[in-house]
C-alpha atoms as a PDB file:
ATOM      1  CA  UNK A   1       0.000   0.000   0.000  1.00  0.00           C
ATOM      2  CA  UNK A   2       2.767   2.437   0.663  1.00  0.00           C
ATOM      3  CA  UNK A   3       4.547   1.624  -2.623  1.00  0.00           C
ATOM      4  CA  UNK A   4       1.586   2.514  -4.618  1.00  0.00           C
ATOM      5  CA  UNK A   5       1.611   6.371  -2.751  1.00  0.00           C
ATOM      6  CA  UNK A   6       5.092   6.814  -3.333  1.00  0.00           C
ATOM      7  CA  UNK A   7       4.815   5.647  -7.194  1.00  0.00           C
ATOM      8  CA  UNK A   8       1.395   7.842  -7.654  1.00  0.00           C
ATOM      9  CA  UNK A   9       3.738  10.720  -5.828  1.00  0.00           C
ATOM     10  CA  UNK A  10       6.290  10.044  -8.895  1.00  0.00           C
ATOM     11  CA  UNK A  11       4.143   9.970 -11.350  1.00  0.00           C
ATOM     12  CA  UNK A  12       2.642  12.967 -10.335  1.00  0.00           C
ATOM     13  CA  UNK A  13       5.714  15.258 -10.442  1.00  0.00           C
ATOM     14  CA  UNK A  14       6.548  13.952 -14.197  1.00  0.00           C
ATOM     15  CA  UNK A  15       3.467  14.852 -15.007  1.00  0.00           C
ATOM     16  CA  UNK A  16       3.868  18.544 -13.665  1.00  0.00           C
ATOM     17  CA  UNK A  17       7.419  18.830 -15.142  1.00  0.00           C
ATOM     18  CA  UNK A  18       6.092  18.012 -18.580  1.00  0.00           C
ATOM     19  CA  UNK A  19       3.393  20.097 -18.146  1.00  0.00           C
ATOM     20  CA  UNK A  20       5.275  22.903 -17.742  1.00  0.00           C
ATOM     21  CA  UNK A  21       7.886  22.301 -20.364  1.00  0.00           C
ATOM     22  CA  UNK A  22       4.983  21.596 -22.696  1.00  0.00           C
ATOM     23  CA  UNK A  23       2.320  24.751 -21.880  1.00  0.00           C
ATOM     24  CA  UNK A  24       5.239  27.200 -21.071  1.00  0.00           C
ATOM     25  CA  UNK A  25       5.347  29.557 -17.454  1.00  0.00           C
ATOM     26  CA  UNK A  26       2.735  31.784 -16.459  1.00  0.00           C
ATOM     27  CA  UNK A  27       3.250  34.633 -18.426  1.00  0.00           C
ATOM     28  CA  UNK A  28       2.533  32.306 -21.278  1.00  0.00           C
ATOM     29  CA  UNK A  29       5.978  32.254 -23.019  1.00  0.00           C
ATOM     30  CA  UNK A  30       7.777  28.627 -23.188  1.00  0.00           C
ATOM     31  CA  UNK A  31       9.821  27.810 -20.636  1.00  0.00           C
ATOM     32  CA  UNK A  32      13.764  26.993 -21.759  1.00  0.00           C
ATOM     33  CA  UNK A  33      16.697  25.770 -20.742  1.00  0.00           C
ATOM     34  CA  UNK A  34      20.025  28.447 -21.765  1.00  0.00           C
ATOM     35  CA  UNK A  35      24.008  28.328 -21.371  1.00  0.00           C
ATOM     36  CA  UNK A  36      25.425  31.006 -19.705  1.00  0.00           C
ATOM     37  CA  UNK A  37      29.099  31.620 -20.706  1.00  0.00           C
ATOM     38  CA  UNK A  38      30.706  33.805 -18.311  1.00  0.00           C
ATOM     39  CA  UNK A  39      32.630  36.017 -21.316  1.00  0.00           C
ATOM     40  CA  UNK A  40      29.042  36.901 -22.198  1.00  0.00           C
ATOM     41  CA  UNK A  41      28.373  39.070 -18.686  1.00  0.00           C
ATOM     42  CA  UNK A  42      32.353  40.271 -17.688  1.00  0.00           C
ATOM     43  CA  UNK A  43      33.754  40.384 -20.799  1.00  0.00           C
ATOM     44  CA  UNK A  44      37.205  39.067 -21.976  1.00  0.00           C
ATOM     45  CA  UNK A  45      39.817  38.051 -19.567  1.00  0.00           C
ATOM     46  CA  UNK A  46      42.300  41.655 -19.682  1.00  0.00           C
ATOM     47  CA  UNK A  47      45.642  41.327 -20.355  1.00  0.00           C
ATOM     48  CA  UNK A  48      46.815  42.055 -16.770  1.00  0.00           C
ATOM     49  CA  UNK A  49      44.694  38.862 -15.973  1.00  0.00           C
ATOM     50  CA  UNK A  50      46.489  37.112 -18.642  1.00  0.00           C
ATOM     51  CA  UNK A  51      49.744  37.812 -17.734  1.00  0.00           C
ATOM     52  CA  UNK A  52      48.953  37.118 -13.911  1.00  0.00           C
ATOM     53  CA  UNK A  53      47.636  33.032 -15.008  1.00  0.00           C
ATOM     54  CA  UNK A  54      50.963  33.247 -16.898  1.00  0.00           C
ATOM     55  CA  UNK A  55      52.955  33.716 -14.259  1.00  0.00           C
ATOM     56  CA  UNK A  56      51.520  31.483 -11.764  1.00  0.00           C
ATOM     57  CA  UNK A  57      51.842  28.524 -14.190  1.00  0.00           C
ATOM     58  CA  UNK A  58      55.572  29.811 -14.597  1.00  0.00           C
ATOM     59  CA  UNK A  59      58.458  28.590 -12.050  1.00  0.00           C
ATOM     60  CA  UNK A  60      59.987  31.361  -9.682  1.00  0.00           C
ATOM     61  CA  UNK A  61      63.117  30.776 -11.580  1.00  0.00           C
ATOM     62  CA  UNK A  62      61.828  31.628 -14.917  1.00  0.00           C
ATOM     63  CA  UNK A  63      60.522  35.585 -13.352  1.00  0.00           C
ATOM     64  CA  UNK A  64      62.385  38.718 -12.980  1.00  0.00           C
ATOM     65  CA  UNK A  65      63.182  39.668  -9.309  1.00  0.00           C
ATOM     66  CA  UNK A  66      63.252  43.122  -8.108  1.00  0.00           C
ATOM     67  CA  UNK A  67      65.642  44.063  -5.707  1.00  0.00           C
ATOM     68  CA  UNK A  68      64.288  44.405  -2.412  1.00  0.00           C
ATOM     69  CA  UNK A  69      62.660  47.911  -1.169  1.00  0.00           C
ATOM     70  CA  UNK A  70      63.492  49.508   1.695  1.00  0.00           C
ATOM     71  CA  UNK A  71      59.503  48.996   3.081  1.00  0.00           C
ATOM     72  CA  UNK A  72      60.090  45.198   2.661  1.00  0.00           C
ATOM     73  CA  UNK A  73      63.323  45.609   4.337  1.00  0.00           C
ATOM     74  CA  UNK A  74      61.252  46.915   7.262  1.00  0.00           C
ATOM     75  CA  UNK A  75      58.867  44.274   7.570  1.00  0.00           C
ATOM     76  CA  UNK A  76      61.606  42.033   8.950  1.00  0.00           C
ATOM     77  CA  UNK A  77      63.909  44.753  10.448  1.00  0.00           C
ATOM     78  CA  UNK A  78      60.767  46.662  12.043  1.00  0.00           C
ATOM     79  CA  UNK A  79      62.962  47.610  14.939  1.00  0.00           C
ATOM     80  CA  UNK A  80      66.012  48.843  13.359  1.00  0.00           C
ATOM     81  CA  UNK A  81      63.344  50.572  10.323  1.00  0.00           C
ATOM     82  CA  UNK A  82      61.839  52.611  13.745  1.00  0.00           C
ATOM     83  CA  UNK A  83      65.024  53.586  15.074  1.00  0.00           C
ATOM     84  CA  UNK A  84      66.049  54.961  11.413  1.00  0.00           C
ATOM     85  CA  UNK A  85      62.630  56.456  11.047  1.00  0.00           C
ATOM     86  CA  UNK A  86      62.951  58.585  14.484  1.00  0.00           C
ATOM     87  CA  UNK A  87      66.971  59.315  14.234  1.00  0.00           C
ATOM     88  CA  UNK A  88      68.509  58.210  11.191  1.00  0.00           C
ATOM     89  CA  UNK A  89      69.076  61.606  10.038  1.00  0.00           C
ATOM     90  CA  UNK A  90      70.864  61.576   6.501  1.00  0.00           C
ATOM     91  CA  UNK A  91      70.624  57.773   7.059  1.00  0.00           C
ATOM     92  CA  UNK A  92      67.185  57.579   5.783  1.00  0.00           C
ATOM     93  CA  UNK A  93      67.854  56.366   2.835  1.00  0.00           C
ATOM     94  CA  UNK A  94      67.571  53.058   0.826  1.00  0.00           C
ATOM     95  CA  UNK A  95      69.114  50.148   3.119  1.00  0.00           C
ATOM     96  CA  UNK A  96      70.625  48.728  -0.341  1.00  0.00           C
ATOM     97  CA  UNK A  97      72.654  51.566  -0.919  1.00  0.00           C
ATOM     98  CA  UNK A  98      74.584  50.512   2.332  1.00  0.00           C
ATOM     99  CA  UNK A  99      73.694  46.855   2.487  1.00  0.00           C
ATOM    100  CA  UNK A 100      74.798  45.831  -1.070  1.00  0.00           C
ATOM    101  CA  UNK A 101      74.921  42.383   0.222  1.00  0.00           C
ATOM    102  CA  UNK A 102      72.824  40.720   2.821  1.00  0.00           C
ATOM    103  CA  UNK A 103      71.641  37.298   4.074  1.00  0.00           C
ATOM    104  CA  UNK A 104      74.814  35.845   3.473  1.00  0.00           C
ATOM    105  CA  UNK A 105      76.219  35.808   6.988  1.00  0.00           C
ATOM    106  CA  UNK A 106      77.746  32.212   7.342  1.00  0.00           C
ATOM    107  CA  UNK A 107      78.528  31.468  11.324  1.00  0.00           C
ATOM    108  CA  UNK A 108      81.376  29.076   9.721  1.00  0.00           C
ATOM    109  CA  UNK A 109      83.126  31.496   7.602  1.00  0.00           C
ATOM    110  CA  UNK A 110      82.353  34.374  10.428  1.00  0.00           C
ATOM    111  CA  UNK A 111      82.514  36.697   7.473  1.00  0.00           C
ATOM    112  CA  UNK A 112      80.832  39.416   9.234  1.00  0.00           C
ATOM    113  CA  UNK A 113      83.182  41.940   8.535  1.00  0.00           C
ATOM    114  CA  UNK A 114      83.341  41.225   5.000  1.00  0.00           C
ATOM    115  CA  UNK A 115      79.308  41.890   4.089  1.00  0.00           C
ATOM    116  CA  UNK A 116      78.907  44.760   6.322  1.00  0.00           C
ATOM    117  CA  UNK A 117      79.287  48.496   4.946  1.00  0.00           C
ATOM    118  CA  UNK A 118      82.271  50.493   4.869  1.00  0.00           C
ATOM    119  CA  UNK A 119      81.267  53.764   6.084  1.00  0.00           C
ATOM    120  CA  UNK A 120      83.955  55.380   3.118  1.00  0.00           C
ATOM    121  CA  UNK A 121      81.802  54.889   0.798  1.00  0.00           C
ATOM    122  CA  UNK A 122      80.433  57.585   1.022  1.00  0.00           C
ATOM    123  CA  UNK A 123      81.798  59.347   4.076  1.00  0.00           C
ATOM    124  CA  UNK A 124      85.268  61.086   2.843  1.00  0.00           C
ATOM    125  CA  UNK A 125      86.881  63.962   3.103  1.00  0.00           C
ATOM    126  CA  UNK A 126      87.022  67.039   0.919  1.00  0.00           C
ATOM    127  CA  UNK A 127      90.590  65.589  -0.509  1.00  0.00           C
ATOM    128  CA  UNK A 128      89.064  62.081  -0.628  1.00  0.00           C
ATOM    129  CA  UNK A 129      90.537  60.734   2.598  1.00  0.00           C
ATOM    130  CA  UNK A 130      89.352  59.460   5.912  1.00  0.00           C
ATOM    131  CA  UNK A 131      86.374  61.552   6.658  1.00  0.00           C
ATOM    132  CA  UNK A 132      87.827  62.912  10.310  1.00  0.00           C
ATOM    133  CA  UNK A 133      91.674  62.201   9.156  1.00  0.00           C
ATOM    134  CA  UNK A 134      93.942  59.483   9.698  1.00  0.00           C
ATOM    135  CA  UNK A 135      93.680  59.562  13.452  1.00  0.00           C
ATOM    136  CA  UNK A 136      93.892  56.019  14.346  1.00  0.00           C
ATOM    137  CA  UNK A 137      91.514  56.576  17.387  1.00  0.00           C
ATOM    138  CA  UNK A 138      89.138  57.322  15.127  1.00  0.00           C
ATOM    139  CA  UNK A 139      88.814  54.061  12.845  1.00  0.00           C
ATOM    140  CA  UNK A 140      86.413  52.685  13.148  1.00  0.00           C
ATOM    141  CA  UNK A 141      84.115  54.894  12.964  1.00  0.00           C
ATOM    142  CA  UNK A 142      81.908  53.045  15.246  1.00  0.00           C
ATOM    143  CA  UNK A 143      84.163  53.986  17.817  1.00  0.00           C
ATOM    144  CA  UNK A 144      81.717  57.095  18.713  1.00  0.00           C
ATOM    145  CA  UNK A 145      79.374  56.505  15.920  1.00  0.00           C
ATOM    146  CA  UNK A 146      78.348  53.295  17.808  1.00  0.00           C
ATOM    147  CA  UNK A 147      74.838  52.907  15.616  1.00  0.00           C
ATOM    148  CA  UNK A 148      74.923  53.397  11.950  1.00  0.00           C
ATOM    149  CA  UNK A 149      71.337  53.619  12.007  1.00  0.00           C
ATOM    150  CA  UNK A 150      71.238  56.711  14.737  1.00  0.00           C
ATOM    151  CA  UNK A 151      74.676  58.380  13.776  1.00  0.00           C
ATOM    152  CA  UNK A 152      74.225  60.889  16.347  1.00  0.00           C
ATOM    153  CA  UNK A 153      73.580  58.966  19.224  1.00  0.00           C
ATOM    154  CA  UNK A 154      76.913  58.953  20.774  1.00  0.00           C
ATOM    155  CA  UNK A 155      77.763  57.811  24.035  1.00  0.00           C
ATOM    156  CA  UNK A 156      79.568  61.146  25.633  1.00  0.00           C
ATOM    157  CA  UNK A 157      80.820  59.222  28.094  1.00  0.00           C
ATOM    158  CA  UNK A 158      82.313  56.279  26.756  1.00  0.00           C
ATOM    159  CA  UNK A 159      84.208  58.517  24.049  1.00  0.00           C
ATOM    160  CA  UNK A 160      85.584  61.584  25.713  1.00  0.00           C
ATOM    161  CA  UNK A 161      88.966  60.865  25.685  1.00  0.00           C
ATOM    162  CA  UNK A 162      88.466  60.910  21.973  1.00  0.00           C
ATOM    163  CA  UNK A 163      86.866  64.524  21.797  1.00  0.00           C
ATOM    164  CA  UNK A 164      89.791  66.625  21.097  1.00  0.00           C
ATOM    165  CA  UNK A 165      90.334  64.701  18.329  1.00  0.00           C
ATOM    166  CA  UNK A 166      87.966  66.017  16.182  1.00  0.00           C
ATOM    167  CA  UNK A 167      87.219  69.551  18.528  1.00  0.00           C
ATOM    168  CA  UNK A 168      91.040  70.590  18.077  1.00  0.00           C
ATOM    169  CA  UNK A 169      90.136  74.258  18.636  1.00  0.00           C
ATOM    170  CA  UNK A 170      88.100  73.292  22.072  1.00  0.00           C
ATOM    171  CA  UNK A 171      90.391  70.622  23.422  1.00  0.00           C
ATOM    172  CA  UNK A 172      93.547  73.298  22.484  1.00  0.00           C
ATOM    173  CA  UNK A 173      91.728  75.882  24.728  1.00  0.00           C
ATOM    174  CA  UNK A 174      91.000  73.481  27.200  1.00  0.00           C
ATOM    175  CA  UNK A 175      94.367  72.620  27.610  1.00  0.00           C
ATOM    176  CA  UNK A 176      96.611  75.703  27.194  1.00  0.00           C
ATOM    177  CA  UNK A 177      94.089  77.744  29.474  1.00  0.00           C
ATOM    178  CA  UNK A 178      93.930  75.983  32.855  1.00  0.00           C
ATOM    179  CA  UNK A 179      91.110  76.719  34.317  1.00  0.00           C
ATOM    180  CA  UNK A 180      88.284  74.777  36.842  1.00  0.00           C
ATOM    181  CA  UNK A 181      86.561  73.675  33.545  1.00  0.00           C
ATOM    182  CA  UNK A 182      89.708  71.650  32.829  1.00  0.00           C
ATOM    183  CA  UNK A 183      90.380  69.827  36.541  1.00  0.00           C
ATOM    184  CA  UNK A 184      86.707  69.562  37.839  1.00  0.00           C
ATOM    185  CA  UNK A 185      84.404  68.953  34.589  1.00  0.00           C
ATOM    186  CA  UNK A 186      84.771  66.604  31.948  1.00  0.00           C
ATOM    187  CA  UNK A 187      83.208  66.924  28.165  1.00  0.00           C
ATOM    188  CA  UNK A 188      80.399  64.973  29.276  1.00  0.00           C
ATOM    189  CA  UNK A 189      79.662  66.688  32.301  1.00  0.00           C
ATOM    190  CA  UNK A 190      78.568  69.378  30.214  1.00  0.00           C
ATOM    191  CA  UNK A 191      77.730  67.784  27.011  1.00  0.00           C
ATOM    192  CA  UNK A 192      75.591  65.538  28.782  1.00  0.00           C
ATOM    193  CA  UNK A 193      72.571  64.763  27.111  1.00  0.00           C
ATOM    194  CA  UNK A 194      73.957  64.089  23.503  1.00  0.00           C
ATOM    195  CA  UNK A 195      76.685  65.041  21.268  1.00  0.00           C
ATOM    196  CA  UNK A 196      76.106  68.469  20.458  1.00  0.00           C
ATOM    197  CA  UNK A 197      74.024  69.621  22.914  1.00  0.00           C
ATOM    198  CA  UNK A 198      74.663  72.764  24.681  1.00  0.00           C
ATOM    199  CA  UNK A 199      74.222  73.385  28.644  1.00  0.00           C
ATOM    200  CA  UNK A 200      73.355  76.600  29.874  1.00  0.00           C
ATOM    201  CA  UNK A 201      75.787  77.903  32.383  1.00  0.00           C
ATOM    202  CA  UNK A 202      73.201  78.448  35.450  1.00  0.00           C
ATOM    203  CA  UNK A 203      73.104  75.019  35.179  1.00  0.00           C
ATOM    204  CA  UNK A 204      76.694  75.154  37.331  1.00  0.00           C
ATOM    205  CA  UNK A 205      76.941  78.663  37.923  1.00  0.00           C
ATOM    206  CA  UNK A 206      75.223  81.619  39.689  1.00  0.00           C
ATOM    207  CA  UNK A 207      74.683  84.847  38.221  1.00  0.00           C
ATOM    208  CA  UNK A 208      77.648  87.735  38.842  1.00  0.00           C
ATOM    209  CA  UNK A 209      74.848  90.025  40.596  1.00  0.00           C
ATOM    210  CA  UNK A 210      71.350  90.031  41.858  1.00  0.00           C
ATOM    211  CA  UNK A 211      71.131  92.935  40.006  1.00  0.00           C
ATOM    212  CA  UNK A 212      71.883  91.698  36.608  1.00  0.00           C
ATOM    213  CA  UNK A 213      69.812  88.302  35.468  1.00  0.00           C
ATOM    214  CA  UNK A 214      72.200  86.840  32.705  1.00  0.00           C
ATOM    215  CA  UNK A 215      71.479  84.304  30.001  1.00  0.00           C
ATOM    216  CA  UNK A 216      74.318  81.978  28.867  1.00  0.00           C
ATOM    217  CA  UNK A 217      75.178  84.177  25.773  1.00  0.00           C
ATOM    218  CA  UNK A 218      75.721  87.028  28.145  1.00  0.00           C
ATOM    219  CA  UNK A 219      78.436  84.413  30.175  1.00  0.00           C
ATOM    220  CA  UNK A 220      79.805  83.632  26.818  1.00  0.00           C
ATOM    221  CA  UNK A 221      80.166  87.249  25.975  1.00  0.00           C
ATOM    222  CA  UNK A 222      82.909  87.588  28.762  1.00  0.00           C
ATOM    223  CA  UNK A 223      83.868  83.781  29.556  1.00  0.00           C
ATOM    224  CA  UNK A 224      84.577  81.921  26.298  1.00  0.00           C
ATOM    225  CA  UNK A 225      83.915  78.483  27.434  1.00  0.00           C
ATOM    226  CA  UNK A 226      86.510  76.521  26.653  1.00  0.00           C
ATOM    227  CA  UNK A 227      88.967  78.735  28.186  1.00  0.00           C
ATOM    228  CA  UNK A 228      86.703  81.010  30.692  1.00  0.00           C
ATOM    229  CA  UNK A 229      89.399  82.747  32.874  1.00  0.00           C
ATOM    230  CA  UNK A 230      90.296  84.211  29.673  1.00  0.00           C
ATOM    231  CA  UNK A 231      88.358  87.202  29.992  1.00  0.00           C
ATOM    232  CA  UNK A 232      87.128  89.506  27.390  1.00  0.00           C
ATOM    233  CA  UNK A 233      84.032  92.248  27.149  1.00  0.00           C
ATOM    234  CA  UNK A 234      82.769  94.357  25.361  1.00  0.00           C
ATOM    235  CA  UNK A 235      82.877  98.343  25.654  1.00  0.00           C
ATOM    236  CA  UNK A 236      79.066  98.510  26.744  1.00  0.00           C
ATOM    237  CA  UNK A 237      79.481  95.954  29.243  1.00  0.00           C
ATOM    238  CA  UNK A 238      77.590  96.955  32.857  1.00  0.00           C
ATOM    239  CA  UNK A 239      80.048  97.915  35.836  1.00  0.00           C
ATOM    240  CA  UNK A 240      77.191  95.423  37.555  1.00  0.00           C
ATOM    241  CA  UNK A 241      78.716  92.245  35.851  1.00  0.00           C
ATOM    242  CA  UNK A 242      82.196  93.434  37.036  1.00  0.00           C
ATOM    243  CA  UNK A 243      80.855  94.417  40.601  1.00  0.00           C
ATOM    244  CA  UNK A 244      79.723  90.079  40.829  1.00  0.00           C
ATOM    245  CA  UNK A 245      83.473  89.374  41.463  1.00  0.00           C
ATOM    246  CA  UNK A 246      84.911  93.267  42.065  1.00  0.00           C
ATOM    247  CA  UNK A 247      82.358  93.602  44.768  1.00  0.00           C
ATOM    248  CA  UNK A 248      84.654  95.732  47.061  1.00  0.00           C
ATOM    249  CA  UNK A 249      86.128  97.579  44.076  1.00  0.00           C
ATOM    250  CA  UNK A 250      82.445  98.606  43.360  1.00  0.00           C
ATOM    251  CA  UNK A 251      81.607  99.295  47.204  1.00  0.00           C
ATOM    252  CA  UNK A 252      84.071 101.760  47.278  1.00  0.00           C
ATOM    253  CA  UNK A 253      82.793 103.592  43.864  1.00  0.00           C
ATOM    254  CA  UNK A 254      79.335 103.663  45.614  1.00  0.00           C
ATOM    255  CA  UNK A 255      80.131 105.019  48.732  1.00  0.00           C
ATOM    256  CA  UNK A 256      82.334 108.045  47.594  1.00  0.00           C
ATOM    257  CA  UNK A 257      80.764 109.794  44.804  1.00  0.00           C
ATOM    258  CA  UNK A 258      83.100 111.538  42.626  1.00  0.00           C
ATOM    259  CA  UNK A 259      82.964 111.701  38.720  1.00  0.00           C
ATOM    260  CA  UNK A 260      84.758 108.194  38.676  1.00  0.00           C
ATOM    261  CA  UNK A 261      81.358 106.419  39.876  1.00  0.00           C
ATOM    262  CA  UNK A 262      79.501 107.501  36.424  1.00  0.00           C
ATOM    263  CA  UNK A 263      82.105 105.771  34.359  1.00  0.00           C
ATOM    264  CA  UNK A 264      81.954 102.322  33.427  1.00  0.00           C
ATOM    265  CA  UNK A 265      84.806  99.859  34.348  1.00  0.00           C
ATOM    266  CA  UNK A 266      85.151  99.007  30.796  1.00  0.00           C
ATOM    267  CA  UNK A 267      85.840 102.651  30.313  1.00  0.00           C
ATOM    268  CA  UNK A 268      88.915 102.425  32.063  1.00  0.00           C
ATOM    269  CA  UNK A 269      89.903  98.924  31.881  1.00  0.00           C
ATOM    270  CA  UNK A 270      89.803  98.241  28.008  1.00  0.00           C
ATOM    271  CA  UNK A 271      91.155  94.518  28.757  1.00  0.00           C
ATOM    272  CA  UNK A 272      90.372  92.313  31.914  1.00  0.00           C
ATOM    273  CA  UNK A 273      92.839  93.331  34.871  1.00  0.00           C
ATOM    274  CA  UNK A 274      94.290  95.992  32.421  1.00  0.00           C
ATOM    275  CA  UNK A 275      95.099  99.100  34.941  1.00  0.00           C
ATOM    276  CA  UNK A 276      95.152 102.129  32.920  1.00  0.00           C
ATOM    277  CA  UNK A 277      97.555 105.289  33.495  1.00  0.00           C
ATOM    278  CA  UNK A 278      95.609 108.725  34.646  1.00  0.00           C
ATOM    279  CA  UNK A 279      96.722 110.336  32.007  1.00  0.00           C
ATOM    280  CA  UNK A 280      94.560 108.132  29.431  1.00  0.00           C
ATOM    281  CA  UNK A 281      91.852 110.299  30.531  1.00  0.00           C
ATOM    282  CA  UNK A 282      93.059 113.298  32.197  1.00  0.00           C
ATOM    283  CA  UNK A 283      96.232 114.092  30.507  1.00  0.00           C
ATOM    284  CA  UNK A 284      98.978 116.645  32.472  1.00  0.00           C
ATOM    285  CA  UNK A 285      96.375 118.212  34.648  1.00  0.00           C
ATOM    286  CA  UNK A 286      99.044 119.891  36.496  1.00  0.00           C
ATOM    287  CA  UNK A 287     101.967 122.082  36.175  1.00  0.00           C
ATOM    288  CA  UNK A 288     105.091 120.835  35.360  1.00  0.00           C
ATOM    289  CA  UNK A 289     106.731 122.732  38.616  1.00  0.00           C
ATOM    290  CA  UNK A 290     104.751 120.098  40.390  1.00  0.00           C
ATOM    291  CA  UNK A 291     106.807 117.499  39.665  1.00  0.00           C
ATOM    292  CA  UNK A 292     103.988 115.024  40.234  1.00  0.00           C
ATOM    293  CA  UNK A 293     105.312 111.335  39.839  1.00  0.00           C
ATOM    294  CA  UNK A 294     102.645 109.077  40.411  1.00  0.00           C
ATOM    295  CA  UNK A 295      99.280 110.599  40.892  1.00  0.00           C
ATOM    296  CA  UNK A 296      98.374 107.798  43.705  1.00  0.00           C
ATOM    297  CA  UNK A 297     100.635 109.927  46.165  1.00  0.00           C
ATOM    298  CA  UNK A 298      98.158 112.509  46.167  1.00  0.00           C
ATOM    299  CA  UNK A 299      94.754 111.189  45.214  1.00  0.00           C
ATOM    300  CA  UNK A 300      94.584 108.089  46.641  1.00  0.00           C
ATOM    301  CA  UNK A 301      92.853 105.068  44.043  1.00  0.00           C
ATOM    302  CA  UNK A 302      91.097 105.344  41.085  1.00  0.00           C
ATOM    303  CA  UNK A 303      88.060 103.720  43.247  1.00  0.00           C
ATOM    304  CA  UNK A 304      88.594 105.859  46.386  1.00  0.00           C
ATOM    305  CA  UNK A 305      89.808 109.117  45.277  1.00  0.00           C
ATOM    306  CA  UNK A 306      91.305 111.878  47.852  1.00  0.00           C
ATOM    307  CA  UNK A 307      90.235 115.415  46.796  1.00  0.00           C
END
């Protein structure tokens, strides 16, 4: 009995199929059956496409390789691409143009050396030498240049004794002018921070006077760094800076007003510790009958004068 259903059931949907096929869909046009061929809707295959099926059927060894970028240099090397993005200064460029060959390091061979860059490539000197001369302290360069890709970065203090080398004119001062910035500070003391950088001097030292605020350019102006006891000023320099150290010289100006306390102490002394004779100023103010020798006798100093 169930047979007979599930033939009827058979039958059945034969009989609709033909139907169908035979009387067309509802819309009353005949139903039929069509290829679609996929050119027909996109269109030919372009010639990008083409090439791309080409290649894949091809073998890696029958393709032309580009030499790598620096971008796909970085997506291995992301640390050292970071640290030459933030301070690789005129090292941003191509790593190829250093790194003419790479992956070849063989542990066996310890050929190291061999495949890394020689810095003289491109770093020489105006007569084609050694960039910073023949100084032997100073090859390698990764003596102070310790990172190749942060050529600033130098360690101060693991390469002062090599300063003077290349600051001749600062290390000459240093030495031929004694002073407390050759037996108590070092170049890093100062230079702290990085190479090149710059302290200010109230970082160590107070102003002259509480009357006179100074900035390190002002110190400078006076105190050349390198050799500081060296003393030089200009013309319009304040008798405040002097009266910092000269403090009695100036109390003594103050407290007895003559025609000396208007004028400056560059007036008089044109060079540091320079003591200038009366007569730069005041010529023969007296008769020669006088006889006058040494105007001290009668008038006391410059800074206390006797009327």
């Amino acid at each position: 009995m169930k047979s007979s259903k599930w033939i009827a059931g058979f039958i059945g949907i034969v009989l609709i199929i033909f139907l169908i096929s035979a009387f067309g869909n509802k819309e009353g046009a005949p139903l039929r059956m069509a290829t679609v061929v996929l050119e027909d809707v996109v269109g030919p295959p372009s010639a990008e496409a083409k090439e791309a099926a080409s290649k894949a059927e091809m073998s890696p060894y029958q393709m032309e390789v580009k030499p790598l970028t620096t971008v796909e240099c970085g997506q291995c090397h992301f640390s050292i691409f970071q640290t030459i993005k933030k301070e690789g200064v005129r090292h941003q460029i191509d790593c190829v143009r250093c790194h003419r060959e790479y992956h070849i390091y063989n542990p066996r061979k310890q050929n190291y050396d061999q495949i890394m860059p020689d810095c003289a490539w491109c770093h020489k000197s105006a007569s084609g030498g050694a960039f910073h001369g023949d100084q032997k302290a100073l090859i390698p360069c990764l003596t102070c240049h310790v990172d190749p890709h942060k050529p600033l970065a130098i360690p101060m203090a693991d390469i002062e004794t090599n300063c003077a080398l290349c600051h001749t004119k600062e290390g000459g001062e240093i030495e031929n002018f004694p002073s407390k910035h050759t037996s108590d500070v070092a170049c890093a003391d100062c230079h702290a921070d990085k190479h090149g950088f710059i302290p200010e001097c109230s970082a160590c030292h107070e102003s002259h006077s509480p009357a006179v605020e100074l900035a390190t350019k002002d110190c400078m102006a006076c105190h050349p760094v390198h050799k500081p006891t060296q003393i030089a000023y200009d013309k319009t320099t304040e008798s405040a800076i002097c009266a910092g150290c000269h403090e009695d010289v100036n109390d003594l100006l103050q407290k007895k007003v003559t025609k000396h306390t208007a004028v400056t102490c560059a007036d008089c002394h044109r060079s540091h510790a320079e003591i200038p004779a009366c007569g730069m100023c005041h010529g023969e103010p007296h008769p020669k009958a006088m006889k006058a020798t040494n105007c001290r006798d009668c008038h006391g100093i410059a800074h206390d004068l006797v009327m």
